[in-house]
N, C-alpha and C. Protein backbone atom coordinates (compact mmCIF):
# COMPACT_ATOMS: atom_id res chain seq x y z
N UNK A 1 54.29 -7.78 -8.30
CA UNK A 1 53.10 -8.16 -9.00
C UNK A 1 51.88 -7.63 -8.27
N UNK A 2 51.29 -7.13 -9.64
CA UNK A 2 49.54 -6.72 -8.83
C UNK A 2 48.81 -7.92 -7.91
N UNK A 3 47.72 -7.06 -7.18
CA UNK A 3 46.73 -8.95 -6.85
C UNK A 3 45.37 -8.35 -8.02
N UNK A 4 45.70 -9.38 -8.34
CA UNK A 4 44.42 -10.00 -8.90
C UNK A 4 43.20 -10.22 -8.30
N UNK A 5 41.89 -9.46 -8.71
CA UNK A 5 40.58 -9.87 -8.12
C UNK A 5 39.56 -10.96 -8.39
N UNK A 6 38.99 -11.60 -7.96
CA UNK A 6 38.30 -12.99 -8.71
C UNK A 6 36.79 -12.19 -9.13
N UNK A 7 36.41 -12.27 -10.26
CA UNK A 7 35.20 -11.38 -10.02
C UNK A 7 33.97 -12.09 -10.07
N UNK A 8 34.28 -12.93 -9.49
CA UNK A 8 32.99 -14.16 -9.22
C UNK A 8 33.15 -14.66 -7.62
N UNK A 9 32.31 -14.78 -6.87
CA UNK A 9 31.99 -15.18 -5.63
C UNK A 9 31.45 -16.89 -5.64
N UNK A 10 31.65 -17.50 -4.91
CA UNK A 10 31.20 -18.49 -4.77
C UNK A 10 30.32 -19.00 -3.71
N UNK A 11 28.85 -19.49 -3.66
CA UNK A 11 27.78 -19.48 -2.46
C UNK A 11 27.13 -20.40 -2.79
N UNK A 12 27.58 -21.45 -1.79
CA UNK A 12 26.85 -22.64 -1.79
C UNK A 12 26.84 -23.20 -3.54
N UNK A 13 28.37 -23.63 -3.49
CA UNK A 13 28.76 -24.09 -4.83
C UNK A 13 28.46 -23.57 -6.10
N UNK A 14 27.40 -22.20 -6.00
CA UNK A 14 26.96 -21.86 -7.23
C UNK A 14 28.48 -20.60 -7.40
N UNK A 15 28.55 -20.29 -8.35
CA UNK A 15 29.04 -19.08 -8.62
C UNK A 15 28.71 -18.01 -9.60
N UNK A 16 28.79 -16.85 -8.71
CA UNK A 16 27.87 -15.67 -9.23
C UNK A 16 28.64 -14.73 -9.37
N UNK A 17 28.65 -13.52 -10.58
CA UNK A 17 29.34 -13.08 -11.47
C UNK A 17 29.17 -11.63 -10.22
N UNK A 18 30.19 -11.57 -9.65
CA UNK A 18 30.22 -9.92 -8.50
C UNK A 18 29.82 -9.23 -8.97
N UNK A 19 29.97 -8.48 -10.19
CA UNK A 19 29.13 -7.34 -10.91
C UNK A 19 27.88 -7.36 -10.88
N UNK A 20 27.56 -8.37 -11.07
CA UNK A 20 25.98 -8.46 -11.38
C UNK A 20 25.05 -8.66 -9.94
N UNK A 21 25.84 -9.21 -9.16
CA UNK A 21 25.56 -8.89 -7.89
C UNK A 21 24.85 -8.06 -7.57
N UNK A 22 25.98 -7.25 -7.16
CA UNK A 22 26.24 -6.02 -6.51
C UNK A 22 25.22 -5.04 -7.44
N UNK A 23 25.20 -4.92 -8.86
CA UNK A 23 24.45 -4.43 -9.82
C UNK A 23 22.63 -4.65 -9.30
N UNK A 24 22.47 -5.86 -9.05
CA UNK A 24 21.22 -6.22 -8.25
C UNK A 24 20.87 -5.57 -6.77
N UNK A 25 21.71 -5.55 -5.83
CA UNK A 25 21.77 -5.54 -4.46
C UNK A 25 21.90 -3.75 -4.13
N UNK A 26 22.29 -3.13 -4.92
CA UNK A 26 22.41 -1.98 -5.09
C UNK A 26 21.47 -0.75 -4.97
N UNK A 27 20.33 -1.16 -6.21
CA UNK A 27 19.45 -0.61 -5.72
C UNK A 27 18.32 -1.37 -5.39
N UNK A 28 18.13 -2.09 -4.76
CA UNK A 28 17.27 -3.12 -4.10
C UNK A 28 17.75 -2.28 -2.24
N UNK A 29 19.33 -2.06 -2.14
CA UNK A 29 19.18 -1.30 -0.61
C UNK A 29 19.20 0.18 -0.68
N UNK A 30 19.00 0.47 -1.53
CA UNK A 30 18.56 1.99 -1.63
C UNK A 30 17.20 2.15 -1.86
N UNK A 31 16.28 1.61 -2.32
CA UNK A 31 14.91 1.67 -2.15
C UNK A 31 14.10 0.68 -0.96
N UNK A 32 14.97 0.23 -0.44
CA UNK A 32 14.42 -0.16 1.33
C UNK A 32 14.89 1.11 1.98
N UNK A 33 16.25 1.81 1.85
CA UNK A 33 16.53 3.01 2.98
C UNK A 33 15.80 3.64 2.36
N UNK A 34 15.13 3.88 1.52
CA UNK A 34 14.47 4.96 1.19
C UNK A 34 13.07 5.19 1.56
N UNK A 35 12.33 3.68 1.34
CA UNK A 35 11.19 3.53 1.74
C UNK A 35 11.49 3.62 3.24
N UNK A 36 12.71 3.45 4.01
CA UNK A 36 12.32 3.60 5.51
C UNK A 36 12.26 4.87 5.89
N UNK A 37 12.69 5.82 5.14
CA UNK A 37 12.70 7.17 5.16
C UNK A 37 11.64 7.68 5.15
N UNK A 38 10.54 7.17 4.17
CA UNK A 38 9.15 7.95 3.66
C UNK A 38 8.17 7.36 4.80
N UNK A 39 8.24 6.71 5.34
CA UNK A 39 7.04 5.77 6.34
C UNK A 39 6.83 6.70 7.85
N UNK A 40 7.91 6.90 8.15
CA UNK A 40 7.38 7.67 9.82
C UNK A 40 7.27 9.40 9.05
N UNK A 41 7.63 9.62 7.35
CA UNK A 41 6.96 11.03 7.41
C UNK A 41 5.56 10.93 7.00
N UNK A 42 4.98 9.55 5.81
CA UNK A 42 3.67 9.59 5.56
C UNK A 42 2.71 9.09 6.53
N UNK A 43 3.16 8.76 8.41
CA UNK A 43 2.83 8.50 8.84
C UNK A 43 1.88 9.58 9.92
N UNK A 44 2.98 10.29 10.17
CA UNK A 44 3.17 11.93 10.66
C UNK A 44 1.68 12.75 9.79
N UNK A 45 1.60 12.26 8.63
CA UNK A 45 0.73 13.29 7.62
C UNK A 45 -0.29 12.56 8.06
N UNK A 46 -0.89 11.67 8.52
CA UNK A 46 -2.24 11.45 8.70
C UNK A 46 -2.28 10.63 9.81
N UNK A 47 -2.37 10.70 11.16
CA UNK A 47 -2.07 9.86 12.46
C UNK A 47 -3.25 9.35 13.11
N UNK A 48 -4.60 9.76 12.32
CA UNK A 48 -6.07 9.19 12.64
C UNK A 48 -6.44 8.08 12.59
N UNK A 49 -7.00 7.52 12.28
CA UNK A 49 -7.81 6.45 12.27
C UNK A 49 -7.09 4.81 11.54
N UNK A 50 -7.20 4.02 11.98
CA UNK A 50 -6.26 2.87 11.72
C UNK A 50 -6.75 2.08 11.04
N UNK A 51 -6.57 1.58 9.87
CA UNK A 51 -7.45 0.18 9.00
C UNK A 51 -6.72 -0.96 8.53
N UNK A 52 -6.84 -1.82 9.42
CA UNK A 52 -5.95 -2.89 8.45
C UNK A 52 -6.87 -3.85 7.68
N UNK A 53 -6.44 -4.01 6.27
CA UNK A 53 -6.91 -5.10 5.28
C UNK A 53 -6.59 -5.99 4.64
N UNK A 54 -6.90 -7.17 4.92
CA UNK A 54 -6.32 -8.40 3.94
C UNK A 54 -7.86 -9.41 3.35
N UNK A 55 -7.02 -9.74 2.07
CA UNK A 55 -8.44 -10.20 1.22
C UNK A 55 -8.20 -10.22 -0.53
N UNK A 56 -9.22 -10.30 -1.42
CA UNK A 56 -9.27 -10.78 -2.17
C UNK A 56 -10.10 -9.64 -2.89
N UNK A 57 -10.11 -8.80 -3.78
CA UNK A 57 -10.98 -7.84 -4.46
C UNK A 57 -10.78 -6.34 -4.39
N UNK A 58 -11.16 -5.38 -4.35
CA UNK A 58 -11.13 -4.09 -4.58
C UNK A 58 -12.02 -2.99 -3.22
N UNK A 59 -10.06 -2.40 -3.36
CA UNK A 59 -10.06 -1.83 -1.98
C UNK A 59 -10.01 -0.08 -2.66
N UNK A 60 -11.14 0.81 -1.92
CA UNK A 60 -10.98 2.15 -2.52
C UNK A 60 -10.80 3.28 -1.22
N UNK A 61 -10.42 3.99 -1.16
CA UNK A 61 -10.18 4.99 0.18
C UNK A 61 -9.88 5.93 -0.44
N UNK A 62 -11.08 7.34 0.51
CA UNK A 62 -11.24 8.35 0.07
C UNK A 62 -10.89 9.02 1.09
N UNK A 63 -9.74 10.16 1.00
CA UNK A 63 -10.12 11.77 2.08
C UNK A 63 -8.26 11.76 2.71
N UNK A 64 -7.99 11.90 3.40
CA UNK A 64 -6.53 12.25 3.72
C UNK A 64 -5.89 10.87 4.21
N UNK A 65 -5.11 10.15 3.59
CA UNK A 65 -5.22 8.70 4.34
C UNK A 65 -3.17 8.55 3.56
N UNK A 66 -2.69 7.49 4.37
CA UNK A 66 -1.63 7.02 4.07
C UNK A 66 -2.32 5.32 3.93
N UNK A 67 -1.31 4.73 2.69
CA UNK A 67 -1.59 3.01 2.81
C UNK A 67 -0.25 2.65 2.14
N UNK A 68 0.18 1.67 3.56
CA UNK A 68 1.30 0.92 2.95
C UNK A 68 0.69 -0.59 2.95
N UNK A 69 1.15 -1.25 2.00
CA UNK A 69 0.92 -2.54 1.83
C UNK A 69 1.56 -3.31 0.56
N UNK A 70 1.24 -4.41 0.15
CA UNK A 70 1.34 -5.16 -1.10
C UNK A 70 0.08 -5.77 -2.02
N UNK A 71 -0.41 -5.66 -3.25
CA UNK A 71 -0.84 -6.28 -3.92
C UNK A 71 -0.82 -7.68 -5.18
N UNK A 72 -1.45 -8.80 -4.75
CA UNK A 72 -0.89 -9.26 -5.96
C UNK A 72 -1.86 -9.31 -6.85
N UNK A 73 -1.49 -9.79 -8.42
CA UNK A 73 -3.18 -10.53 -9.32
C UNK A 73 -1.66 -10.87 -10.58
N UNK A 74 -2.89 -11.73 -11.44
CA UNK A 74 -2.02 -12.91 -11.99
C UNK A 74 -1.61 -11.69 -13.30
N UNK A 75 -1.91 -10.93 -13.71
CA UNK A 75 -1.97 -10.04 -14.71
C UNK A 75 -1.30 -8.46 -14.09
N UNK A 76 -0.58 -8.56 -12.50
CA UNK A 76 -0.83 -7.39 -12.48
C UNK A 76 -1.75 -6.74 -11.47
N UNK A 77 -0.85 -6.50 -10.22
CA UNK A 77 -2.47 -5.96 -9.10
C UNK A 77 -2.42 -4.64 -9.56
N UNK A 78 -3.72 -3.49 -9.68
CA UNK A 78 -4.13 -2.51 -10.42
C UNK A 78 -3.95 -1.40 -8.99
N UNK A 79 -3.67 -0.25 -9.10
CA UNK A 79 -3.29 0.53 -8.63
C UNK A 79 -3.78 1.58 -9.20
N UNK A 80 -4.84 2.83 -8.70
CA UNK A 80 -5.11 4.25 -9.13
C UNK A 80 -4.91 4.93 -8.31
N UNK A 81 -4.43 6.37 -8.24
CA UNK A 81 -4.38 7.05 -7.00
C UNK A 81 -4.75 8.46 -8.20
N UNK A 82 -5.80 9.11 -7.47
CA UNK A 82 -6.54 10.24 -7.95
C UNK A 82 -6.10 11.21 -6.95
N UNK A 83 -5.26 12.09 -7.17
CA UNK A 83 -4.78 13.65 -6.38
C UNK A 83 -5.07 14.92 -6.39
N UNK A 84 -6.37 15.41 -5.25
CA UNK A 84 -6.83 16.37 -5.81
C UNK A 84 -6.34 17.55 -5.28
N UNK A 85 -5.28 17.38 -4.53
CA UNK A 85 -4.51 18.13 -3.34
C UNK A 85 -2.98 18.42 -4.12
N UNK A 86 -2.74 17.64 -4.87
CA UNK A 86 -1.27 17.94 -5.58
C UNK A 86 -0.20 17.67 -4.90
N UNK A 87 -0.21 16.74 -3.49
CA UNK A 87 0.62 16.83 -2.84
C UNK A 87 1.07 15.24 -2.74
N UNK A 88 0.13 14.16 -3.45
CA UNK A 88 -0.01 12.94 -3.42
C UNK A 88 1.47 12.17 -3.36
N UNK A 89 2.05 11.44 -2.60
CA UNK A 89 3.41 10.90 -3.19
C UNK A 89 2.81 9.26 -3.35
N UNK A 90 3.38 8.52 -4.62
CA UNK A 90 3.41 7.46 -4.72
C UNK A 90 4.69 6.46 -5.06
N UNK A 91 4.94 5.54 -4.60
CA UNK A 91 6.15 4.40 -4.54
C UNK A 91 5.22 3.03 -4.58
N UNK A 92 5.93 2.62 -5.67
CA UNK A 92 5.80 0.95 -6.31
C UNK A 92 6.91 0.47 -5.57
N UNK A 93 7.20 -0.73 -5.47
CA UNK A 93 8.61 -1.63 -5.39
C UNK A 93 9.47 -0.03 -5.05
N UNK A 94 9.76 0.26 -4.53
CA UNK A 94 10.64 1.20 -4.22
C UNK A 94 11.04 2.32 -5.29
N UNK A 95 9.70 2.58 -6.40
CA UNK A 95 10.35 3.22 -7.38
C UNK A 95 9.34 4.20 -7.01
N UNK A 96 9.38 5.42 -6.92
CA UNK A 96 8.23 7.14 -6.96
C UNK A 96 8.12 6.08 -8.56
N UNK A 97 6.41 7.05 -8.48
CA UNK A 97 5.60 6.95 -9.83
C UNK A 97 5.04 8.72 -9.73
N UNK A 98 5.19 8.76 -11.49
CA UNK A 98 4.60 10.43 -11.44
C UNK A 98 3.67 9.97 -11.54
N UNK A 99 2.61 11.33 -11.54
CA UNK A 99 1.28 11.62 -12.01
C UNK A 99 1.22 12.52 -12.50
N UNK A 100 0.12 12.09 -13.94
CA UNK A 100 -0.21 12.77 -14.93
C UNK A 100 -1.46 13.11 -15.10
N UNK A 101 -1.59 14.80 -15.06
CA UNK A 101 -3.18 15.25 -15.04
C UNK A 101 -3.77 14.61 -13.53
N UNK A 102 -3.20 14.81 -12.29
CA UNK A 102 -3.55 14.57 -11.15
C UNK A 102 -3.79 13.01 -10.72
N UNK A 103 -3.60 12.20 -11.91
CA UNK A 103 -3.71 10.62 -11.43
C UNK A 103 -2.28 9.92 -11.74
N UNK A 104 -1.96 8.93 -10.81
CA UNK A 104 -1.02 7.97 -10.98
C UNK A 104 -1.78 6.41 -10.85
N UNK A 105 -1.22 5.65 -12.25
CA UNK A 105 -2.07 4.39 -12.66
C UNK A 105 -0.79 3.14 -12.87
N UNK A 106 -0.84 2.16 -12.00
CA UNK A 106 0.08 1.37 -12.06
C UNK A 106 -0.60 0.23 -12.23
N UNK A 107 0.28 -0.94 -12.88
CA UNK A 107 -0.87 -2.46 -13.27
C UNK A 107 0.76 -3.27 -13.04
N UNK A 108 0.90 -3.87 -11.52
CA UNK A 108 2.65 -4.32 -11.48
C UNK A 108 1.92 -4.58 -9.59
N UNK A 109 2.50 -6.49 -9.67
CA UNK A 109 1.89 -6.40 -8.41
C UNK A 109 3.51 -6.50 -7.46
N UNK A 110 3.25 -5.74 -5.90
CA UNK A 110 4.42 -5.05 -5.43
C UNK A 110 4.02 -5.00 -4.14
N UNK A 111 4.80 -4.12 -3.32
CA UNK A 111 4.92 -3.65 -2.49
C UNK A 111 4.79 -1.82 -2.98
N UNK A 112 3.91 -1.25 -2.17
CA UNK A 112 4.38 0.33 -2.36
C UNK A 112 3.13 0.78 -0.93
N UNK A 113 3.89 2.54 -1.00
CA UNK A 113 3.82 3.15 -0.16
C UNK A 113 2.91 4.26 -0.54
N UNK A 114 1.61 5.11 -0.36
CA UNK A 114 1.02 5.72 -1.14
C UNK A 114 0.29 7.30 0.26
N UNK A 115 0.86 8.29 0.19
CA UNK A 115 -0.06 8.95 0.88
C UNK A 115 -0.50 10.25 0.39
N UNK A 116 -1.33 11.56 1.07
CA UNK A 116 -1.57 12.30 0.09
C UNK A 116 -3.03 12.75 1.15
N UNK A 117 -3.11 14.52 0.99
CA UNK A 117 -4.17 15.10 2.08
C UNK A 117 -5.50 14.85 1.17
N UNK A 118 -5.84 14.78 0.14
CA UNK A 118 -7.37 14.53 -0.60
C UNK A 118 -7.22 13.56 -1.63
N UNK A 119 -7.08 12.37 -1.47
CA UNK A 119 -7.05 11.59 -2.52
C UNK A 119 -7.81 10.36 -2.79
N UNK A 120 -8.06 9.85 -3.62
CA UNK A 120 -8.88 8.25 -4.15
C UNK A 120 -7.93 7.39 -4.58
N UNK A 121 -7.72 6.17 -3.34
CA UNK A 121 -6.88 5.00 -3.84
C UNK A 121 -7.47 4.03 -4.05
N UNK A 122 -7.36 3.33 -5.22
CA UNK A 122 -8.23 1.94 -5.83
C UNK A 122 -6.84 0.77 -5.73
N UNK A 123 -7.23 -0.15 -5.21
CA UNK A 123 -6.30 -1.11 -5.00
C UNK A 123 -7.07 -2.09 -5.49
N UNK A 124 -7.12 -3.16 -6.48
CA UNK A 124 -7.54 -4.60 -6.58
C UNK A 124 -6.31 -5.01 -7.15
N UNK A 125 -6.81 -6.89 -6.16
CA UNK A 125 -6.14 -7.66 -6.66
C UNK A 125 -6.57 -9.17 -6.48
N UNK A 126 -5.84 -10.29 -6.75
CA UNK A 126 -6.01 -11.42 -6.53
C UNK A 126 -5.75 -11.89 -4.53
N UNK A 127 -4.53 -10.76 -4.71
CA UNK A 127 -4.65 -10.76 -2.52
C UNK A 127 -3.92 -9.77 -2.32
N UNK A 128 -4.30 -8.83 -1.28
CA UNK A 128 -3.59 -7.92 -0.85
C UNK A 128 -3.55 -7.70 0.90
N UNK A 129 -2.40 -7.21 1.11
CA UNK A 129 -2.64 -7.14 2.76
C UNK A 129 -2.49 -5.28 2.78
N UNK A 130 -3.08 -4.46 3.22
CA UNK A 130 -2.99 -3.46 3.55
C UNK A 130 -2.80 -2.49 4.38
N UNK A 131 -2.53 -1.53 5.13
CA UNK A 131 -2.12 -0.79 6.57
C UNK A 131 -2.71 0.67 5.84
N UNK A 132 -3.76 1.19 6.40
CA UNK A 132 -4.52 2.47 6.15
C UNK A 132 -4.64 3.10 7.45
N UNK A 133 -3.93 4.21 7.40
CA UNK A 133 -4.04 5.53 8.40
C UNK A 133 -4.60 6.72 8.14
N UNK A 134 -5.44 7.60 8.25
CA UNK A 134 -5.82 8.93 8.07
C UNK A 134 -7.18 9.10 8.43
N UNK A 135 -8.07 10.10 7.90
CA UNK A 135 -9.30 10.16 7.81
C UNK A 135 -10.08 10.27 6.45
N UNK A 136 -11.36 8.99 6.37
CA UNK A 136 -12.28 8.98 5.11
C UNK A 136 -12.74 7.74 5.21
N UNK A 137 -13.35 7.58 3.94
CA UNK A 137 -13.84 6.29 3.65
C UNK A 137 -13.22 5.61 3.15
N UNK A 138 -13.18 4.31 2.97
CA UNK A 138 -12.90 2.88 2.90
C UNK A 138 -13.63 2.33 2.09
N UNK A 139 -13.97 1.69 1.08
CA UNK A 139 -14.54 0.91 0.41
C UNK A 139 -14.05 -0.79 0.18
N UNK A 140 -15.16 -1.72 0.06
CA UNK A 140 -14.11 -2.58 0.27
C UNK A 140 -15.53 -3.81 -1.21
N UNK A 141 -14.72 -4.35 -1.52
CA UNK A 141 -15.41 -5.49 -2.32
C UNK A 141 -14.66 -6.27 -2.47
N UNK A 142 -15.37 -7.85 -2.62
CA UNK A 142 -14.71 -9.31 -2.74
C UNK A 142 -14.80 -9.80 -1.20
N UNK A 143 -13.87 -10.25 -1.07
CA UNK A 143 -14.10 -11.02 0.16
C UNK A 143 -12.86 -11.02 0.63
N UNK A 144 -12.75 -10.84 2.29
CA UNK A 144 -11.75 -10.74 3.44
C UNK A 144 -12.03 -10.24 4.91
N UNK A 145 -10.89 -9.86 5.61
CA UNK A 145 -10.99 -9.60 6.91
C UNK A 145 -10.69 -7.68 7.00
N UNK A 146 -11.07 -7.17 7.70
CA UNK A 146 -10.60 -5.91 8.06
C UNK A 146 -10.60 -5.71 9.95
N UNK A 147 -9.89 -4.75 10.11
CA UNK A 147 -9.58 -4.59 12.21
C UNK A 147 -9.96 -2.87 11.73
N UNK A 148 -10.85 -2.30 12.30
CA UNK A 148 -10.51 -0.93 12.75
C UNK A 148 -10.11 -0.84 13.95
N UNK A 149 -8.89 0.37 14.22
CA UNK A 149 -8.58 1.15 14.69
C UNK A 149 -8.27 -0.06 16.12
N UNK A 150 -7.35 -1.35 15.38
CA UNK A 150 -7.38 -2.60 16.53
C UNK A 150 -8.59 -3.24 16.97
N UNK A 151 -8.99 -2.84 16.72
CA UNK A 151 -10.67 -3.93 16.73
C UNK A 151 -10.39 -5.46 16.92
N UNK A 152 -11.39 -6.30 16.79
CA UNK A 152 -12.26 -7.21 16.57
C UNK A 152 -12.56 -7.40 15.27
N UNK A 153 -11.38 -8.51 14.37
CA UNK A 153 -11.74 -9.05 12.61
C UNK A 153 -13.05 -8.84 12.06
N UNK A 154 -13.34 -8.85 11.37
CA UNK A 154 -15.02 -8.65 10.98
C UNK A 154 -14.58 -8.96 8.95
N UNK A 155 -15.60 -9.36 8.71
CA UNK A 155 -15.85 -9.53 7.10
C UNK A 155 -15.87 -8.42 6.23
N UNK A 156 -15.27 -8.31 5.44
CA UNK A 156 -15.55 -6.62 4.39
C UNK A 156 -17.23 -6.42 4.08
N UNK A 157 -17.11 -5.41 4.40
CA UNK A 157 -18.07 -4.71 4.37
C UNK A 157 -18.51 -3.73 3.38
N UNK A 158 -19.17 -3.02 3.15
CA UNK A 158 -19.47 -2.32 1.37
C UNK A 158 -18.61 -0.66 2.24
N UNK A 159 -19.23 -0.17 3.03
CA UNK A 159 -18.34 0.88 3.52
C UNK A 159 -17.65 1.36 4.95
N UNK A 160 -16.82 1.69 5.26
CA UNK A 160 -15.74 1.93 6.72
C UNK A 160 -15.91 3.01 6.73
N UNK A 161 -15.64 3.62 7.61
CA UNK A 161 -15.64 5.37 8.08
C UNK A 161 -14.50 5.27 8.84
N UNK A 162 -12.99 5.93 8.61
CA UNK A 162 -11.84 5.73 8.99
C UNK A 162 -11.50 7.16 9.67
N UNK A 163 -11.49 7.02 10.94
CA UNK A 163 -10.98 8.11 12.05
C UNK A 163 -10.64 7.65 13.19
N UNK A 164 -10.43 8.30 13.89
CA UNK A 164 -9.66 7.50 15.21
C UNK A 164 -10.31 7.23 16.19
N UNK A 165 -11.13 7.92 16.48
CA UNK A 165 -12.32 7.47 17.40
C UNK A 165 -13.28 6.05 16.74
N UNK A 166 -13.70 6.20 16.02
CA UNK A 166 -14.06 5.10 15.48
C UNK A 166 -15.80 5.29 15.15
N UNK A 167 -16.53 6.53 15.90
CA UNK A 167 -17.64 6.87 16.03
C UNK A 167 -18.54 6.72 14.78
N UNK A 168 -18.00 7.39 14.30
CA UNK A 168 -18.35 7.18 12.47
C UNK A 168 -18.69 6.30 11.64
N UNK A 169 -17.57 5.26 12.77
CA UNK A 169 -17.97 3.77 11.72
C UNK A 169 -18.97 3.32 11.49
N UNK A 170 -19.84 2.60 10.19
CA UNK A 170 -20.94 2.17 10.53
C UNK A 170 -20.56 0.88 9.50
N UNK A 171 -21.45 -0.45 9.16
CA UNK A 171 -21.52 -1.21 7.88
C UNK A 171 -22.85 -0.77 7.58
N UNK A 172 -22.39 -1.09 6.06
CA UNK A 172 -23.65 -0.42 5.22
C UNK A 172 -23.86 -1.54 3.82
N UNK A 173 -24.90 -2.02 4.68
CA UNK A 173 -25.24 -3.10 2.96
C UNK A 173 -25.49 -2.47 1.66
N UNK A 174 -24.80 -3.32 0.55
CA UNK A 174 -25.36 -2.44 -0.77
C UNK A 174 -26.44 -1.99 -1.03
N UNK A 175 -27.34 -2.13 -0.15
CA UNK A 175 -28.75 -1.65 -0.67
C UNK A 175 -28.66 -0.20 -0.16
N UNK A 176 -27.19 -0.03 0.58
CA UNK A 176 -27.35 1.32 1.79
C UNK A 176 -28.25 1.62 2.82
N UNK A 177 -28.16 -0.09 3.30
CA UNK A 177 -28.96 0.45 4.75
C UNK A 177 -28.25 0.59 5.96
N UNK A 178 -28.15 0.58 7.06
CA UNK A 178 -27.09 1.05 7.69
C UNK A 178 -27.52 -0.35 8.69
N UNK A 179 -26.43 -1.35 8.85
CA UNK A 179 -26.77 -2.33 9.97
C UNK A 179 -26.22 -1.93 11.67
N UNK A 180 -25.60 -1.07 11.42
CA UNK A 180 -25.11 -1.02 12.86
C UNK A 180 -23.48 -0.13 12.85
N UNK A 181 -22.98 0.01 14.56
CA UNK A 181 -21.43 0.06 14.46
C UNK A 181 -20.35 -0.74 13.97
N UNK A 182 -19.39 -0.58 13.14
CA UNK A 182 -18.54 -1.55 13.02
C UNK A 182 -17.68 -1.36 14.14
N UNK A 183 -16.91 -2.68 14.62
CA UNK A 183 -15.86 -2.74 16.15
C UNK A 183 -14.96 -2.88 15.60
């Protein structure tokens, strides 16, 4: 006699149909190895200047930059990435997104991975935590915390100057006056 397979698992009294499992778990670990794959190369592509962001509102970065992070909002955290270099790669939840006519536009709040040598990334949401590497500007609206380049927390500010030295940095009130260095 054959053996027989049970095709249900049992975990913590529930029991769950193995196919569907495994159907789940499947590619859920192929888009973690994958995303671990893309991170030390979109890291490599821009090794300048360091920005971390967490907060509430609309995050924009301009000029050669990598950003990994997550967004949420109750509808959908909004995602644009404008590519004027053609070389832009973008990942949602572990899925590549094309772009069409040089932009990729996502409304799906996630985890993703976004880098690219000349590009405009618009991130809003209800909260997002962010990790920005390269060189450009930063834009930031709503309200939260940002660290350059390991810094000293500070409040968002209307604009960042993202390089590795940090020289550049300045805050700049909406009126565009220039208050000082940011740390």
């Amino acid at each position: 006699m054959g053996l027989v397979r049970n095709p249900h698992v049992r975990i913590g009294g529930e029991v769950l149909n193995r196919t569907l499992t495994q159907r789940l778990l499947g590619p859920c670990l192929i888009a973690l190895a994958l995303l671990a794959l893309l991170i030390p190369a979109a890291l490599a592509q821009a090794p300048d200047g360091r920005l971390q962001v967490a907060g509430a509102g609309t995050v924009t970065t301009d000029g050669k930059v990598v950003m990994i992070g997550w967004a949420t909002a109750r509808k959908g955290a909004r995602i644009t990435v404008k590519d004027r270099a053609g070389d832009a790669q973008v990942t949602v939840n572990g899925q590549p997104q094309p772009a069409r006519r040089g932009t990729v536009q996502v409304r799906r709040s996630g985890q993703f991975l976004i880098s690219g040598s000349r590009v405009t990334i618009t991130v809003t949401g209800d909260s997002m935590n962010l990790s920005i590497a390269g060189n450009g500007l930063v834009r930031m609206r709503g309200v939260g915390t940002y660290s350059l380049n390991g810094g000293a927390p500070g409040a968002w500010t209307n604009k960042v100057s993202l390089s590795a030295s940090g020289a550049g940095s300045s805050k700049v009130k909406s009126g565009g006056k220039r208050q000082g260095r940011a740390r």
